[in-house]
PDB file of N, CA and C in Angstrom:
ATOM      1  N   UNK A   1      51.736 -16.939 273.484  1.00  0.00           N
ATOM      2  CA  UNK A   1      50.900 -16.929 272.301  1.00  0.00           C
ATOM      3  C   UNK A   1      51.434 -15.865 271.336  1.00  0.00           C
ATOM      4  N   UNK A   2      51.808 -16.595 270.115  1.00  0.00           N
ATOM      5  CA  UNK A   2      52.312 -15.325 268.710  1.00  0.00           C
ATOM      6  C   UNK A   2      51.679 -15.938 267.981  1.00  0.00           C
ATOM      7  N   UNK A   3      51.966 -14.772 267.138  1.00  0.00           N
ATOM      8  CA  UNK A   3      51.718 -15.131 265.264  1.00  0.00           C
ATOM      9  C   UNK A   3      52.228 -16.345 264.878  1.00  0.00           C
ATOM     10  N   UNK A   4      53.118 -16.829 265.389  1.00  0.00           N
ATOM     11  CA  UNK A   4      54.011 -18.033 264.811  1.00  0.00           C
ATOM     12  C   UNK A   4      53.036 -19.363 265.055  1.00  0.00           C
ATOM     13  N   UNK A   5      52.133 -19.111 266.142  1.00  0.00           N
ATOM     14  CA  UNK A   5      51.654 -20.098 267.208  1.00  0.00           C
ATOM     15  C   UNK A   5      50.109 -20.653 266.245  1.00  0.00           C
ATOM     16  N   UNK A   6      49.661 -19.170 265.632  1.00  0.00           N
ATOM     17  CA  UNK A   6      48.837 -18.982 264.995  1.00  0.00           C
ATOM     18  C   UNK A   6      48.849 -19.477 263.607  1.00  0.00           C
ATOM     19  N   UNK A   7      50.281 -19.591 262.356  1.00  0.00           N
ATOM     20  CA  UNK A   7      50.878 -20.058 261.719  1.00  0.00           C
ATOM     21  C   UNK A   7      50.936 -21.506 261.369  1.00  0.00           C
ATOM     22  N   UNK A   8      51.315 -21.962 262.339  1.00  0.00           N
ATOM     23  CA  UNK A   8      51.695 -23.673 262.921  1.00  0.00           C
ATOM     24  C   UNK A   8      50.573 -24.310 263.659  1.00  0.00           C
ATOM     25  N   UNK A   9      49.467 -23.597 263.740  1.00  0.00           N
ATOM     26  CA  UNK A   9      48.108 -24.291 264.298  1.00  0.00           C
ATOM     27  C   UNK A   9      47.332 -25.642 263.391  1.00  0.00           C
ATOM     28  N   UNK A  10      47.204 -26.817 263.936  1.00  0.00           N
ATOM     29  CA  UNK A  10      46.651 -27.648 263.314  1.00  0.00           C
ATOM     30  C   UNK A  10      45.137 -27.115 262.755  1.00  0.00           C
ATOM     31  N   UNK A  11      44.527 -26.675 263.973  1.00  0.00           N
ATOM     32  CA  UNK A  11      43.087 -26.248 263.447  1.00  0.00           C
ATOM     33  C   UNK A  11      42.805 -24.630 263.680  1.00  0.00           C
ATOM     34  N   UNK A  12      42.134 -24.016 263.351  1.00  0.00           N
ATOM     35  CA  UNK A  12      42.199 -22.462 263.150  1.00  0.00           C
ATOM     36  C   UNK A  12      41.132 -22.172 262.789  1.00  0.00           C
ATOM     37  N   UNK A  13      40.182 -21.052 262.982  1.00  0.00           N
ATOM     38  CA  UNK A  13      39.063 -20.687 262.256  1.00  0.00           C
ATOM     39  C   UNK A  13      39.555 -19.043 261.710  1.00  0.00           C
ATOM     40  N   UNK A  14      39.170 -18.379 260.811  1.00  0.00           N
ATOM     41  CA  UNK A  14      39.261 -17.253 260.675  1.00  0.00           C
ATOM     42  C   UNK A  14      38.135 -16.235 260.280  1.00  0.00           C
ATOM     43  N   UNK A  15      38.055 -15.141 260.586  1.00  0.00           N
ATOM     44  CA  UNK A  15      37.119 -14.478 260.715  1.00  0.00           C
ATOM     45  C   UNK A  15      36.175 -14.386 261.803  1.00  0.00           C
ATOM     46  N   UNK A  16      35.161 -13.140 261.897  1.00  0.00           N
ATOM     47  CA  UNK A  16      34.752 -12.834 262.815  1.00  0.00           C
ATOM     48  C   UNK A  16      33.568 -13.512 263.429  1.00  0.00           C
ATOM     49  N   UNK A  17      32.764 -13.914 262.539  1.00  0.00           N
ATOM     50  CA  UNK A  17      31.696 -15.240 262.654  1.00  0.00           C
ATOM     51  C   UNK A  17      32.374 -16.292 262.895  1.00  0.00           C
ATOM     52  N   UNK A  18      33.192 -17.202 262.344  1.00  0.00           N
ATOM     53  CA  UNK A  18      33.727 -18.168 263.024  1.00  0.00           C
ATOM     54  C   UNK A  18      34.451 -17.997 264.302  1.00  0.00           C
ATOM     55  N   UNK A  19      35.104 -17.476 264.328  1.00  0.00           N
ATOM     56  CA  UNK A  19      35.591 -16.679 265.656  1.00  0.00           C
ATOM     57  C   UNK A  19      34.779 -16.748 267.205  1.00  0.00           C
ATOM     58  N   UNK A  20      33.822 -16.292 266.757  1.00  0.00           N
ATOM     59  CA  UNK A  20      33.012 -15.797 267.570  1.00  0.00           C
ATOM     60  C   UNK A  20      31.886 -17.368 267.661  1.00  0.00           C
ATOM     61  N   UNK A  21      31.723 -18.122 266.588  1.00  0.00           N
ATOM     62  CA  UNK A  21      31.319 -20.010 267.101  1.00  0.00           C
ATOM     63  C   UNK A  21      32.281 -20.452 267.734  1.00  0.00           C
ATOM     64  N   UNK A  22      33.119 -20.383 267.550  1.00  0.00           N
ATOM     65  CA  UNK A  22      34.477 -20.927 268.020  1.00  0.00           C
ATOM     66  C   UNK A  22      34.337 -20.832 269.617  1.00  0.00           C
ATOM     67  N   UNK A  23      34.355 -19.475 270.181  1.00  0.00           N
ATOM     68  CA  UNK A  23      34.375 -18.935 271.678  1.00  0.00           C
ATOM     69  C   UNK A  23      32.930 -19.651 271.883  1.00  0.00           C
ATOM     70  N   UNK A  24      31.769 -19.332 271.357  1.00  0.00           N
ATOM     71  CA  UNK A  24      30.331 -19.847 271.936  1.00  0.00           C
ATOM     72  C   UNK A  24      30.071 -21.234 272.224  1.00  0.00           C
ATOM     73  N   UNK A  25      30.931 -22.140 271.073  1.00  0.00           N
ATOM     74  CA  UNK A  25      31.259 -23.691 271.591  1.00  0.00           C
ATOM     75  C   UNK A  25      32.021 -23.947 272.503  1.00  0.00           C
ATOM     76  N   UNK A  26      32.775 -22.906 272.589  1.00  0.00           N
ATOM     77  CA  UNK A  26      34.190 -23.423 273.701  1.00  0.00           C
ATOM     78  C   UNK A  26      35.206 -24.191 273.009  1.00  0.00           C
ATOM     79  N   UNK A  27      35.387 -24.425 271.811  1.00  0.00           N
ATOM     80  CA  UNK A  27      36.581 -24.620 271.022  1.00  0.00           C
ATOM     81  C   UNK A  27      37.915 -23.968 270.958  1.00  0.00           C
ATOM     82  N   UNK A  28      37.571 -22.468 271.383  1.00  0.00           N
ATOM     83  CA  UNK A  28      39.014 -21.758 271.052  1.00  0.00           C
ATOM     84  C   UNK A  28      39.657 -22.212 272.183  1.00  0.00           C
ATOM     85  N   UNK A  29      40.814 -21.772 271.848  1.00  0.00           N
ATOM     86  CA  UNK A  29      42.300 -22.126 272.826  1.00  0.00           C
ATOM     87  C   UNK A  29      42.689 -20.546 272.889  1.00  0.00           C
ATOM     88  N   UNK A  30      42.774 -19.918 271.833  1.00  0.00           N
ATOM     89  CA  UNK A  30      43.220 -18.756 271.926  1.00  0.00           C
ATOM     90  C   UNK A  30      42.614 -17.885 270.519  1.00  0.00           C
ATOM     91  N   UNK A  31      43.021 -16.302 271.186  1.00  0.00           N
ATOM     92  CA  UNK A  31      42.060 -15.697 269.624  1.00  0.00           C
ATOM     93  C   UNK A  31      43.017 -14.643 269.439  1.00  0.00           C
ATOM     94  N   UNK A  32      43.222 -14.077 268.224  1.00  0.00           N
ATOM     95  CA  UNK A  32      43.782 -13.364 267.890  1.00  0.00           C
ATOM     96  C   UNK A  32      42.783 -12.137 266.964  1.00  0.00           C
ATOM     97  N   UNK A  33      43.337 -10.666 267.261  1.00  0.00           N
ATOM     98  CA  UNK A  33      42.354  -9.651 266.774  1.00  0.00           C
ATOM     99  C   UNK A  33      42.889  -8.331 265.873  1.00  0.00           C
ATOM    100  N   UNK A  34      42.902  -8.320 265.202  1.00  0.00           N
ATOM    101  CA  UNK A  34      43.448  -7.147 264.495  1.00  0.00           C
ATOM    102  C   UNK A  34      43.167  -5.869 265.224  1.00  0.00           C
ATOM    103  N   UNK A  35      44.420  -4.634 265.339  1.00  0.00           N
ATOM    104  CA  UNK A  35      44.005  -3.611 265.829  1.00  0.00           C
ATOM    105  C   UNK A  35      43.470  -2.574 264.928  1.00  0.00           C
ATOM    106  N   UNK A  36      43.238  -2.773 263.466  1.00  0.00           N
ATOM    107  CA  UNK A  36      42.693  -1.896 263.049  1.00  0.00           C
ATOM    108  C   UNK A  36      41.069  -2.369 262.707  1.00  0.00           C
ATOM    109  N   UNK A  37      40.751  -2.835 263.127  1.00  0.00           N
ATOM    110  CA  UNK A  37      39.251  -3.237 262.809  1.00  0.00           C
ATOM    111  C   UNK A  37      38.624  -2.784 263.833  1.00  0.00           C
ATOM    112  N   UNK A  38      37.221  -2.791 263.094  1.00  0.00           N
ATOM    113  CA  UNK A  38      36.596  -1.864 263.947  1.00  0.00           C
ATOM    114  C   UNK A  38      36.355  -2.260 265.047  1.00  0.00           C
ATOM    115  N   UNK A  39      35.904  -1.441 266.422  1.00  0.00           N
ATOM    116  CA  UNK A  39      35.488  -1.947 267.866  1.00  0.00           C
ATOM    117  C   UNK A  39      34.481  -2.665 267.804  1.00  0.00           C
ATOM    118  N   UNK A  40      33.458  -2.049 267.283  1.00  0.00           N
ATOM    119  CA  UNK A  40      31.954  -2.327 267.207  1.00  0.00           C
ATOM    120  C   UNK A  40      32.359  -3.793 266.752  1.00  0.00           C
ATOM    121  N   UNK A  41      32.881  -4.293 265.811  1.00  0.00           N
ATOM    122  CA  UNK A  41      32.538  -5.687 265.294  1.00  0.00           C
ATOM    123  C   UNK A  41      33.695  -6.183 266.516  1.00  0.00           C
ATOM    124  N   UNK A  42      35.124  -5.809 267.287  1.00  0.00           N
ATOM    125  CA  UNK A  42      35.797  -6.802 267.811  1.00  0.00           C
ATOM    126  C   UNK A  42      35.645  -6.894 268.825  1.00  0.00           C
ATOM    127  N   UNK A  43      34.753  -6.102 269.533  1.00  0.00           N
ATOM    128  CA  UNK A  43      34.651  -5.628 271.087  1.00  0.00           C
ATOM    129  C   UNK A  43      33.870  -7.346 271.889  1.00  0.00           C
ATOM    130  N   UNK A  44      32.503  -7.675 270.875  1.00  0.00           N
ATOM    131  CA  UNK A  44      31.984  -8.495 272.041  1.00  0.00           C
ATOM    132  C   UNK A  44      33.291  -9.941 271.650  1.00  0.00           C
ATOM    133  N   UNK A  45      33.964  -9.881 270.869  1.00  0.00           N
ATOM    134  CA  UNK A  45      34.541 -11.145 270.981  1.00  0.00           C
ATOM    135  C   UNK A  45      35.651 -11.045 271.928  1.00  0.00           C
ATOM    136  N   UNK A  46      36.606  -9.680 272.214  1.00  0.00           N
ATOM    137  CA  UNK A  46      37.029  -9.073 273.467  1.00  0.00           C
ATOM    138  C   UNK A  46      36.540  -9.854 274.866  1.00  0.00           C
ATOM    139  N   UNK A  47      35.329  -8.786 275.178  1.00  0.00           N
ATOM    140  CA  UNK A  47      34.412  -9.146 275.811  1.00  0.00           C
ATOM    141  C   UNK A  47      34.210 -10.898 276.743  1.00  0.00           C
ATOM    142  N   UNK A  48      33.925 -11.714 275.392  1.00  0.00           N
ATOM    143  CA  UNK A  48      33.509 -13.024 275.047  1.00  0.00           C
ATOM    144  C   UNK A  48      35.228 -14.128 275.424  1.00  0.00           C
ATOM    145  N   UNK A  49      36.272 -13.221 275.653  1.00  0.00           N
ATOM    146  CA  UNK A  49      37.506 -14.041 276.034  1.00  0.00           C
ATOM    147  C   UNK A  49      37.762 -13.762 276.876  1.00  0.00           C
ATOM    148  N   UNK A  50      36.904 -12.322 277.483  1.00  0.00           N
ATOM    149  CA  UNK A  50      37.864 -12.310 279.078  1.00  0.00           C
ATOM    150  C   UNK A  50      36.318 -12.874 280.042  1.00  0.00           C
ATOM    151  N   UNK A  51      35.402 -13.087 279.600  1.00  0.00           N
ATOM    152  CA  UNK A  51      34.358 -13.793 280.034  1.00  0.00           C
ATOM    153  C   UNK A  51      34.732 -15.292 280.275  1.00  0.00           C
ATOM    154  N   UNK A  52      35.069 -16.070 279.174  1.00  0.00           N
ATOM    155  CA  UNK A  52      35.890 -17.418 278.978  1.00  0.00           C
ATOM    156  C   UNK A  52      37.579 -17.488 279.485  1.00  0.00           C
ATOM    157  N   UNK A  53      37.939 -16.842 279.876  1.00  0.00           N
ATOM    158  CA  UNK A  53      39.653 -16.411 279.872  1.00  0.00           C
ATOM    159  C   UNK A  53      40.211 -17.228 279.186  1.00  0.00           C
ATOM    160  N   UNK A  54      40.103 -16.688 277.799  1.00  0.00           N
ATOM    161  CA  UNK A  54      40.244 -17.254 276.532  1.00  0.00           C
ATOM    162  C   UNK A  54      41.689 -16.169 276.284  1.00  0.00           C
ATOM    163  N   UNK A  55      42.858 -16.277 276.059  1.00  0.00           N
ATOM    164  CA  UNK A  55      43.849 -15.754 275.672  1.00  0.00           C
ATOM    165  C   UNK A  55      43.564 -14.775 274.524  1.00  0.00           C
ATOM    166  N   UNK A  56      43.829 -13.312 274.222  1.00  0.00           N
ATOM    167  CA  UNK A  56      43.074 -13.035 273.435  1.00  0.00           C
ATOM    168  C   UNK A  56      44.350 -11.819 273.258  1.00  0.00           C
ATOM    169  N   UNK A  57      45.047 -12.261 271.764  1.00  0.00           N
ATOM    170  CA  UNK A  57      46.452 -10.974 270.973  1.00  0.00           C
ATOM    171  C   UNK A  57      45.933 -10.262 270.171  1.00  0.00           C
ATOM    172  N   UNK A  58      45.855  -8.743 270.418  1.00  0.00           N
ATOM    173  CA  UNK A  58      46.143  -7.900 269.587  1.00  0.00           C
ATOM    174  C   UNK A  58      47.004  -8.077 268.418  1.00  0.00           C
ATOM    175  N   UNK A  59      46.569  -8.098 267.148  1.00  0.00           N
ATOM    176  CA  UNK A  59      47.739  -8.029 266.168  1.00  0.00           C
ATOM    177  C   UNK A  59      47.733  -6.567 265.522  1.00  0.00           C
ATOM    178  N   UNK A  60      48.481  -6.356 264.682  1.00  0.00           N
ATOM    179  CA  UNK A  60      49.025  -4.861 264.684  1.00  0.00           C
ATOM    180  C   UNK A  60      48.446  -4.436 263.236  1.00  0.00           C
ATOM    181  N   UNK A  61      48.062  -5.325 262.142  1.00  0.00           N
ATOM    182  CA  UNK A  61      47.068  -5.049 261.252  1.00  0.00           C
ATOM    183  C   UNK A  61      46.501  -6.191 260.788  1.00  0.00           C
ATOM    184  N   UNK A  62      45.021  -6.047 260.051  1.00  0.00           N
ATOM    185  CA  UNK A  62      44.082  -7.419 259.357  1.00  0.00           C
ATOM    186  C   UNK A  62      44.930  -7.551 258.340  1.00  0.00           C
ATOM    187  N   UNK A  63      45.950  -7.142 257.667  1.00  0.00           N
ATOM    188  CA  UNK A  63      46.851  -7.682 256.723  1.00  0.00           C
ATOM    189  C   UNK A  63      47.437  -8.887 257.501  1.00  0.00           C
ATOM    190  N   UNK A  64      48.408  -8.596 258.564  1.00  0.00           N
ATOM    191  CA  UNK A  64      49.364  -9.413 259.344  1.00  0.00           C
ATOM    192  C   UNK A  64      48.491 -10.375 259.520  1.00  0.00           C
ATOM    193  N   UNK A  65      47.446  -9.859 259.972  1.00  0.00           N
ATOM    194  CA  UNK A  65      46.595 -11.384 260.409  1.00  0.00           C
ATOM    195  C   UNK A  65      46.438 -12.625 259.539  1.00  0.00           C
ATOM    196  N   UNK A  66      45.702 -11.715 259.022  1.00  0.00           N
ATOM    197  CA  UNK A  66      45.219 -12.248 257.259  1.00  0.00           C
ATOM    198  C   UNK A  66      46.534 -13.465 256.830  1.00  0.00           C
ATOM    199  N   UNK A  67      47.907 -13.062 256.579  1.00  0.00           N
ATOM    200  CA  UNK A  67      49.050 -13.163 256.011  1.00  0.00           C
ATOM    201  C   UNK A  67      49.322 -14.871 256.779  1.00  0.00           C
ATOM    202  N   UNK A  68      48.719 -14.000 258.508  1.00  0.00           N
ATOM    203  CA  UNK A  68      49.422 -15.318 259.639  1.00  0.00           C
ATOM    204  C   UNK A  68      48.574 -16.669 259.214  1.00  0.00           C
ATOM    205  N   UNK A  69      47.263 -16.284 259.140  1.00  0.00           N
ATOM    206  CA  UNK A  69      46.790 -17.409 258.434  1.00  0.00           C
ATOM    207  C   UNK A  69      46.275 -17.927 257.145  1.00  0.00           C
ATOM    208  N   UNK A  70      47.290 -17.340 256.717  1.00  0.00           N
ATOM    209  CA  UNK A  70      47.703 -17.923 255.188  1.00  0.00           C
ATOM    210  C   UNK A  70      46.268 -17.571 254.118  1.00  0.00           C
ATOM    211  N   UNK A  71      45.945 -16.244 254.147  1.00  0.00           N
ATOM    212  CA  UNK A  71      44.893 -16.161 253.181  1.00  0.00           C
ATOM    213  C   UNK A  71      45.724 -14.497 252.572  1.00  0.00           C
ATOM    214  N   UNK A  72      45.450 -13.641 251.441  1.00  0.00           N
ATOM    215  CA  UNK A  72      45.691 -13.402 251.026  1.00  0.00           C
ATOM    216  C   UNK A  72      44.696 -12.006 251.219  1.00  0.00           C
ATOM    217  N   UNK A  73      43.555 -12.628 252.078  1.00  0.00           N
ATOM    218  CA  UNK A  73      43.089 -10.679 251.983  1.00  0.00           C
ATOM    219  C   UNK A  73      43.056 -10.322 253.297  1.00  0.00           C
ATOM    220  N   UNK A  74      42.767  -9.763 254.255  1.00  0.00           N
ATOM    221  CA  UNK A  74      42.920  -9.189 255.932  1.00  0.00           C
ATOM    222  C   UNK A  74      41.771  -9.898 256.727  1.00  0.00           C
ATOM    223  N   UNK A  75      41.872  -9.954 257.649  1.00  0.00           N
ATOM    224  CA  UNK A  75      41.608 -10.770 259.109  1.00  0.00           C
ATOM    225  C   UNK A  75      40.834  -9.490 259.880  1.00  0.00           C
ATOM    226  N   UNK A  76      39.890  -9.591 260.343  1.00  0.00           N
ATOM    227  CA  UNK A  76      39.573  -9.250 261.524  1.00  0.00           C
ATOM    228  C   UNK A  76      39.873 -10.289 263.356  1.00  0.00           C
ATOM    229  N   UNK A  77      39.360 -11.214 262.604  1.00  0.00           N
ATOM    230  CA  UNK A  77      39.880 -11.703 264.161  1.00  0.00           C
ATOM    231  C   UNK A  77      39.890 -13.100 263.568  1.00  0.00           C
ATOM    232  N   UNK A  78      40.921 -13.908 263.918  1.00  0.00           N
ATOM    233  CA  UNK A  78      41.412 -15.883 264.165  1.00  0.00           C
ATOM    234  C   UNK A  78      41.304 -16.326 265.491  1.00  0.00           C
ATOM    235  N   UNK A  79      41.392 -17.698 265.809  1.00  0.00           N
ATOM    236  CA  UNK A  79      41.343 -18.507 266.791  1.00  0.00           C
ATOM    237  C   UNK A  79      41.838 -19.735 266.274  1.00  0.00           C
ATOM    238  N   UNK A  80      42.850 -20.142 267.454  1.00  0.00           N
ATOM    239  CA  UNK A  80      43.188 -21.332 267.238  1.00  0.00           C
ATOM    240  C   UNK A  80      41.973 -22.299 268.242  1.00  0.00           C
ATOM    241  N   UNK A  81      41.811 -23.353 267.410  1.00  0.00           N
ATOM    242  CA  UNK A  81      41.034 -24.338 268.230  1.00  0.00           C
ATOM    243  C   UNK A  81      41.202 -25.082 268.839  1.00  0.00           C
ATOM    244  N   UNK A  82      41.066 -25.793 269.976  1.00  0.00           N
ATOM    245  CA  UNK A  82      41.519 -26.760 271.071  1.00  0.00           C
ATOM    246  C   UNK A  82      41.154 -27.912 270.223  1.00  0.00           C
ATOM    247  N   UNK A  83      42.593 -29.303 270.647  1.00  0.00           N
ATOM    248  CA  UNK A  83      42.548 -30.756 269.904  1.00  0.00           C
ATOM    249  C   UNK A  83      41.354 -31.368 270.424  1.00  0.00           C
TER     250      UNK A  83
END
């Protein structure tokens, strides 16, 4: 699981509310989390993937994130969604 993977995803949600429907439906495949955001907001979705053993990447800033899925302002946390 990379950025690239995240990039080239047919379906994707972004942000921390979708994110976090995403895991509660059981849609994600995998989630991706910015390391500079805060704990308090990324922790239960943390939490919420190793509960699901939901694949779950650190990315290295909500810019990168942001960038990986093609929006223009920063990411706290993405998920790719299962077909």
């Amino acid at each position: 699981m990379s950025l690239d993977d995240l990039k080239t995803a047919r379906a994707k949600v972004v942000g921390v509310k979708q994110t976090a429907k995403a895991l509660q439906k059981q849609t994600a495949s995998g989630v991706y989390i910015a390391a500079d955001a805060e704990e308090r907001i990324t922790a239960p979705i943390k939490a919420e993937c190793e509960k699901q053993n939901v694949d779950c990447l650190v990315v290295e800033s909500m810019q990168a994130l942001g960038k990986a899925c093609g929006i223009h302002a920063g990411a706290s946390a993405a998920a790719i969604l299962k077909h």
